[in-house]
Protein backbone atom coordinates (compact mmCIF):
# COMPACT_ATOMS: atom_id res chain seq x y z
CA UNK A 1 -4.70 -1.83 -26.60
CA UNK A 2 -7.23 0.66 -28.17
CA UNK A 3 -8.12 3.93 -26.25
CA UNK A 4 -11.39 4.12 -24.03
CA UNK A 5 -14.19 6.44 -25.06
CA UNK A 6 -12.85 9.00 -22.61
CA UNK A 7 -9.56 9.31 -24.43
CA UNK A 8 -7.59 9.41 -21.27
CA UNK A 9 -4.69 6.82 -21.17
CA UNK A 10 -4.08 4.67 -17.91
CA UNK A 11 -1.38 6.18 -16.75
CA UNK A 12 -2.65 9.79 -17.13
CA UNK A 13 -5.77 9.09 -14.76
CA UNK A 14 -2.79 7.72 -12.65
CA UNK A 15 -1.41 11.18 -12.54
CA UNK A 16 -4.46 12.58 -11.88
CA UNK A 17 -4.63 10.70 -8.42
CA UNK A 18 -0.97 11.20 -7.54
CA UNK A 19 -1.77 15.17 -7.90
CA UNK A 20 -4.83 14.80 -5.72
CA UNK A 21 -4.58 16.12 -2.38
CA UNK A 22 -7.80 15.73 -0.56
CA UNK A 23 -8.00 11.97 1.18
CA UNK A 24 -11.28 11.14 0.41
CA UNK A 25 -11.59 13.31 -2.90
CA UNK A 26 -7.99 10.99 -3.78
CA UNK A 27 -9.82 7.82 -3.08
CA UNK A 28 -13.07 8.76 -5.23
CA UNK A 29 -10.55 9.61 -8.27
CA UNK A 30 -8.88 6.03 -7.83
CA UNK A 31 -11.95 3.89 -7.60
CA UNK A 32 -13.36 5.59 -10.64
CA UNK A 33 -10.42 4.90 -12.57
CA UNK A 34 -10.35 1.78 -11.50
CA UNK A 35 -13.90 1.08 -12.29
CA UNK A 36 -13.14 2.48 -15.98
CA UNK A 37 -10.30 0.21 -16.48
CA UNK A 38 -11.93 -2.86 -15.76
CA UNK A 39 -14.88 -1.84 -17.42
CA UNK A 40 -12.78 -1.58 -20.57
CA UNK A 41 -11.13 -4.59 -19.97
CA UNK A 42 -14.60 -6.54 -19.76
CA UNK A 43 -16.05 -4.81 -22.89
CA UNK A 44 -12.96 -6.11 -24.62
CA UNK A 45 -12.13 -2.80 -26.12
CA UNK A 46 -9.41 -2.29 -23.87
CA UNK A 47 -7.78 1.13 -22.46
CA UNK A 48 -4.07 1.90 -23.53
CA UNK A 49 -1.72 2.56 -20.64
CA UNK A 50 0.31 4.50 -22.22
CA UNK A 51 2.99 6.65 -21.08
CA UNK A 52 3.17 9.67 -18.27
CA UNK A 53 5.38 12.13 -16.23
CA UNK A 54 4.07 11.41 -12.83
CA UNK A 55 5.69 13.70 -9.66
CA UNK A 56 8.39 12.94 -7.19
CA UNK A 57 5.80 13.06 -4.61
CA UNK A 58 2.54 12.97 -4.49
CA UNK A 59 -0.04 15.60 -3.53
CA UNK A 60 -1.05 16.04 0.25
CA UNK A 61 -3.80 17.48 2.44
CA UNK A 62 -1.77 20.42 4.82
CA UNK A 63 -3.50 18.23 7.44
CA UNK A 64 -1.88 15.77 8.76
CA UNK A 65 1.35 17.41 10.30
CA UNK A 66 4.16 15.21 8.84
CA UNK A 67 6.66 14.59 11.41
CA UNK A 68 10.10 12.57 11.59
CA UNK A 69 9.50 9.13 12.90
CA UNK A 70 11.00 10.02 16.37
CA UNK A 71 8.68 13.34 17.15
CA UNK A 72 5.36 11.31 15.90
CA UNK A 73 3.75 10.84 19.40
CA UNK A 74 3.49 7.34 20.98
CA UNK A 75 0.08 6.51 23.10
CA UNK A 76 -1.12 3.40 24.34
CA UNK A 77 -3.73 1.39 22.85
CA UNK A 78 -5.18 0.89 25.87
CA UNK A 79 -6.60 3.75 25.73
CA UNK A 80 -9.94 5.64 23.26
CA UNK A 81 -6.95 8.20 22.41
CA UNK A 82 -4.37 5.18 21.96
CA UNK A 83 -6.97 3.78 19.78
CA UNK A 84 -7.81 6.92 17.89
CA UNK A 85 -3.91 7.30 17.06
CA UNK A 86 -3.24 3.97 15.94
CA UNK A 87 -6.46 3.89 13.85
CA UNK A 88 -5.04 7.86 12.08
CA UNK A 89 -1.76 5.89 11.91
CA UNK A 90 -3.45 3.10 9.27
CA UNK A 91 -5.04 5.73 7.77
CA UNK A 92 -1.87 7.33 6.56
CA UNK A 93 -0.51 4.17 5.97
CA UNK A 94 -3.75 3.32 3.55
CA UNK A 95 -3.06 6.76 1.88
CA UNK A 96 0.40 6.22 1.16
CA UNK A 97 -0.16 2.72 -0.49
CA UNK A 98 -2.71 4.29 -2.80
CA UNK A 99 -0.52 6.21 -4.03
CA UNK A 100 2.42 4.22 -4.01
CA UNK A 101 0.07 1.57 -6.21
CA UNK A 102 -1.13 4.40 -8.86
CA UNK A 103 2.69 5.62 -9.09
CA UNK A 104 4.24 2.25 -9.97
CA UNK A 105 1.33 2.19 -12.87
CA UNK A 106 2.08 6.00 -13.81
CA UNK A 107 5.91 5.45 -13.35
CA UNK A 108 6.52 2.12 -15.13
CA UNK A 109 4.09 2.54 -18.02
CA UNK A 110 6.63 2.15 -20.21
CA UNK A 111 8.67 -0.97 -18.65
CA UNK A 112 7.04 -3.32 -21.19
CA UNK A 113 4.96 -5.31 -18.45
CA UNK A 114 2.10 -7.90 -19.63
CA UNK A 115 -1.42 -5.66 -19.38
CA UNK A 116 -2.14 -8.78 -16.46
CA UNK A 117 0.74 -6.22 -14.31
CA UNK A 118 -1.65 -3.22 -14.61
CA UNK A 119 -4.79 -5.33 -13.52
CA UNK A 120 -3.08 -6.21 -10.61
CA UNK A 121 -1.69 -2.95 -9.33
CA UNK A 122 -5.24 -0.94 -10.46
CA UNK A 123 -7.10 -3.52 -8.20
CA UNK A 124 -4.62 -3.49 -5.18
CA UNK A 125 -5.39 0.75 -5.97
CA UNK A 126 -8.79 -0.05 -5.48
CA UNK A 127 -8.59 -2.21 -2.70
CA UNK A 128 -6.16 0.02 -0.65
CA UNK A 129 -8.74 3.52 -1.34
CA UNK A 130 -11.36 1.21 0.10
CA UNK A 131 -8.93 0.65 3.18
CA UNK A 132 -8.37 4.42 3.56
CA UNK A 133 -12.56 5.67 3.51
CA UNK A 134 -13.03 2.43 6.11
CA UNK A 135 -10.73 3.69 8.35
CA UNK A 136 -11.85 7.08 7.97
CA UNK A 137 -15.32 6.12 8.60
CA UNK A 138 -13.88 4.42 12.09
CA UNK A 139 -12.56 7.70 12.95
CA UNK A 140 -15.21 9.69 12.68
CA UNK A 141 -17.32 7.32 14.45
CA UNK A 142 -14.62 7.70 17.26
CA UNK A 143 -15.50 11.91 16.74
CA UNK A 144 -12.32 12.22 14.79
CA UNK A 145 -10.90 12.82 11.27
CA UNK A 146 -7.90 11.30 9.47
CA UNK A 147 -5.75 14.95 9.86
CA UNK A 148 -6.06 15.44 13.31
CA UNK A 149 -2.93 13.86 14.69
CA UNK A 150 0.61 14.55 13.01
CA UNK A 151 1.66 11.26 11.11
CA UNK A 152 5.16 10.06 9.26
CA UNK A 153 7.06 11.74 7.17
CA UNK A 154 9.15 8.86 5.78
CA UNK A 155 6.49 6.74 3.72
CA UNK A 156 7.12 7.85 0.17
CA UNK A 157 10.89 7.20 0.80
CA UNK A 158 10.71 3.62 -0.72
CA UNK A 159 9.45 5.21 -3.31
CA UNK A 160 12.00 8.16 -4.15
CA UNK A 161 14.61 5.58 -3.72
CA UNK A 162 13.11 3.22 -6.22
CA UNK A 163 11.87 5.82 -8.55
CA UNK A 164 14.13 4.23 -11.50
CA UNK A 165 14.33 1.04 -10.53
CA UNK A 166 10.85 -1.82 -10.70
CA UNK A 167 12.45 -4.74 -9.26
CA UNK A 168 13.66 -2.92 -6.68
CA UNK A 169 10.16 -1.51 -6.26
CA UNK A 170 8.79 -4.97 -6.17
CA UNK A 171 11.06 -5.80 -2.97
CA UNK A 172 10.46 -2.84 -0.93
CA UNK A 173 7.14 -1.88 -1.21
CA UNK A 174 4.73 -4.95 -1.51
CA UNK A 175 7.34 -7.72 -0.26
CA UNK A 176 9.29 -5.90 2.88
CA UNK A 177 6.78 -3.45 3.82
CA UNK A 178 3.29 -4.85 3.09
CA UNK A 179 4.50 -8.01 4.32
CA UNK A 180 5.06 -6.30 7.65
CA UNK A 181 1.44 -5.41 7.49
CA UNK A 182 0.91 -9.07 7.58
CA UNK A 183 2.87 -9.83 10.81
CA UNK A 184 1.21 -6.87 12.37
CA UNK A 185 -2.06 -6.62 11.57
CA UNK A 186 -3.65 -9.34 13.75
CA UNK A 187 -1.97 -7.75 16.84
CA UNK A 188 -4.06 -4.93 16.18
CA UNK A 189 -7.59 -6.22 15.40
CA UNK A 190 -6.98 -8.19 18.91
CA UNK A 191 -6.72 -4.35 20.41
CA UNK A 192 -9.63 -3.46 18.86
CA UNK A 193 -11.66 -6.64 19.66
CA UNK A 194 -10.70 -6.50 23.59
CA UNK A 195 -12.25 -2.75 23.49
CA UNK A 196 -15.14 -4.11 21.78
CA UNK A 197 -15.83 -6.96 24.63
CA UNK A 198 -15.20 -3.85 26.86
CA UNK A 199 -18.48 -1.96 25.62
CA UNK A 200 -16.79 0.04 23.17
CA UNK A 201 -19.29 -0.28 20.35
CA UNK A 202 -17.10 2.35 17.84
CA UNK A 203 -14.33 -0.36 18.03
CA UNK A 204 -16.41 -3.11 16.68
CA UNK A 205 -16.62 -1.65 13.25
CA UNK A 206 -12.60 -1.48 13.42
CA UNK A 207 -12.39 -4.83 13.91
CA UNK A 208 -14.60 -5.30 10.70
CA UNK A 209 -12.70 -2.63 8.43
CA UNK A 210 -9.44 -4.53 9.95
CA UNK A 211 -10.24 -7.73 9.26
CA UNK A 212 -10.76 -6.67 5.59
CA UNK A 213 -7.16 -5.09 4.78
CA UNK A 214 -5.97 -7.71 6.73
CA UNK A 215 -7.35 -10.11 4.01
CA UNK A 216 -6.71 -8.33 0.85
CA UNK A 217 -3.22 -7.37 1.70
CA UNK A 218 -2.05 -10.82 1.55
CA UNK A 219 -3.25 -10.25 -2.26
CA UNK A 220 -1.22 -6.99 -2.35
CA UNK A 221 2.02 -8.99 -1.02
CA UNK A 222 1.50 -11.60 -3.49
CA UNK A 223 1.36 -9.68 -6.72
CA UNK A 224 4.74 -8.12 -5.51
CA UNK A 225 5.51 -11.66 -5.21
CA UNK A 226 4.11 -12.81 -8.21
CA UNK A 227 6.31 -9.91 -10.65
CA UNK A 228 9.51 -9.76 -9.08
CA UNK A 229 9.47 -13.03 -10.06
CA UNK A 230 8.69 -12.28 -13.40
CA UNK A 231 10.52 -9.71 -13.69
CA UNK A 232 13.73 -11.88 -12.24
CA UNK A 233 13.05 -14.83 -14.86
CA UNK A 234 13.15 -11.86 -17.77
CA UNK A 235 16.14 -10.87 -16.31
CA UNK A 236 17.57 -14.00 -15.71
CA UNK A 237 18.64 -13.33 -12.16
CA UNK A 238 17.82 -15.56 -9.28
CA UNK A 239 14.71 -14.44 -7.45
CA UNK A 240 15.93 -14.84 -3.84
CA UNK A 241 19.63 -13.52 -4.12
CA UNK A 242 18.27 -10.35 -5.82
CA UNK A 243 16.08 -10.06 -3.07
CA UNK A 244 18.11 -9.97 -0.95
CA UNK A 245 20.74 -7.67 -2.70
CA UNK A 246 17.81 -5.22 -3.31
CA UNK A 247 16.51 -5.10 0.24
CA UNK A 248 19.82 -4.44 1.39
CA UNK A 249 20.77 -2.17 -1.14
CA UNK A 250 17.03 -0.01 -0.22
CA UNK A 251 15.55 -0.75 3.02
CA UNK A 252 16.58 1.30 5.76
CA UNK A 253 15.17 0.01 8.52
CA UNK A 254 15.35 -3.58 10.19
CA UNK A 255 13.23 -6.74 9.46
CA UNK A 256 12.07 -7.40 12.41
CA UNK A 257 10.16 -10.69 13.54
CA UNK A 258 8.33 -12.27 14.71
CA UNK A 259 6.76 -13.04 10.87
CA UNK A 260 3.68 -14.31 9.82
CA UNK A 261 4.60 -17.04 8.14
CA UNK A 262 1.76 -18.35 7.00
CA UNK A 263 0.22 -15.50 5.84
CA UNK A 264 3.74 -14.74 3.77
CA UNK A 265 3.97 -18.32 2.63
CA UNK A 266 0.18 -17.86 1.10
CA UNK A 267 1.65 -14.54 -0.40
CA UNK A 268 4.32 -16.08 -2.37
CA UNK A 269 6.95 -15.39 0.19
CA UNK A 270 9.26 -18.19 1.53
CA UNK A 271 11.00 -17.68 4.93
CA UNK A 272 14.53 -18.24 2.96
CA UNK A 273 13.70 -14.23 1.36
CA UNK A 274 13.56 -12.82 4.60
CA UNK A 275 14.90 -14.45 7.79
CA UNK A 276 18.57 -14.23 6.15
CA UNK A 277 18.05 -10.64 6.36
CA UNK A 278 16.17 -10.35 9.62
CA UNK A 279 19.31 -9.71 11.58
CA UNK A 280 21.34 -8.21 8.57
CA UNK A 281 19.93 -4.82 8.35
CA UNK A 282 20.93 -1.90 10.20
């Protein structure tokens, strides 16, 4: 594909946002990207993705505190501070996957993927900065900020372990732990819709902003889906077996149900991938 009139390749503006710190300054970088790619893409002329040296890890704010799983704090959702937490705790979770979306483009420029890979991953990008500036918008309508509780350190482990490997990737990241977005997701809009009954009028606009990830991450899930796939048929390996060899081989935590199955099936993901593994891993 020819070059855009800015020059810079696809995976370099990639790079850029990996070595963004700032949230919201992150999320401005990725949706103009985005918006350049596609506007190539329309104009026919194209943008070449091209080939970079992205980082291990990505850039960070110092705010929030990233803490071990076990010393993050726990509150109830009962709660405004419950809610408050939970809402920071999607926001780092919204961070994460843009980043984990512009790193598979940055890292895997060069894996010899059909340019209909790149669309995908540049609009779940998109999509997923969109999630992160709706949920910050919630906080600060709840007179808070995404930095001001500490938040997991763990997230970009899928991707360190992955970092050579795309199926793998594939498995982890959109399949096992977006999927679990899927199962969990409308256990938390119900929080936020209780509250709202309740009088609380700053949870109504989570229950909007939720109900939107909630829909486009069953896209996100599905173009995971849709290239392991792909990238099992190029292979010639059998889709669900290396599934589950993968997942075992890089997941470290536990599948845990109850799934949304529906929700999975429309994502491309039959309950042979993951109930086989459900009580499998440690």
């Amino acid at each position: 594909m020819t070059g855009d009139v800015g020059g810079k390749s696809l995976t370099e503006r990639a790079v850029e946002v990996l070595t963004t710190a700032d949230g919201r300054e992150k999320t401005r970088v990725s949706r103009a990207h985005a918006a350049a790619w596609f506007a190539t893409r329309a104009a026919g002329s194209g943008m070449e993705v091209g080939t970079a040296s992205p980082p291990l890890r990505p850039a960070r704010p110092e705010r929030p505190e990233l803490k071990a799983p076990r010393d993050v704090p726990r509150r109830r959702p009962g709660s405004p501070a419950g809610r408050i937490a939970l809402l920071h705790a999607v926001a780092h979770i919204e961070l994460n996957a843009v980043d984990l979306h512009w790193d598979v483009i940055a890292r895997y420029g060069d894996a010899g993927m059909p340019v209909g890979f790149y669309d995908d991953w540049v609009k779940a990008a998109d999509e997923e900065s969109k999630h992160f500036n709706l949920i910050c918008d919630c906080l600060e309508a709840m007179d808070s900020h995404y930095g001001a509780l500490p938040a997991h350190a763990g997230m970009w482990r899928a991707a360190e372990d992955t970092v050579d490997d795309l199926p793998g990737r594939m498995a982890v990241v959109p399949m096992v732990l977006e999927a679990r977005g899927l199962d969990v997701t409308p256990g938390m809009i119900e929080i936020f819709r209780k509250a709202a009954a309740a009088g609380d009028t700053a949870a109504e606009g989570a229950v909007a902003a939720m109900e939107v990830i909630y829909a486009e991450e069953v896209g996100h899930v599905a173009y995971g889906s849709k290239w392991f796939n792909w990238l099992c048929g190029r292979a010639g390996t059998d889709p669900k077996d290396e599934f589950h060899r993968l997942v075992r081989h890089y997941f470290h935590g536990a599948l845990k149900p109850p799934f949304n199955e529906e929700k999975r099936a429309e994502a491309g993901l039959p309950p042979d991938f993951y109930w086989p593994l459900a009580d499998e891993i440690r």
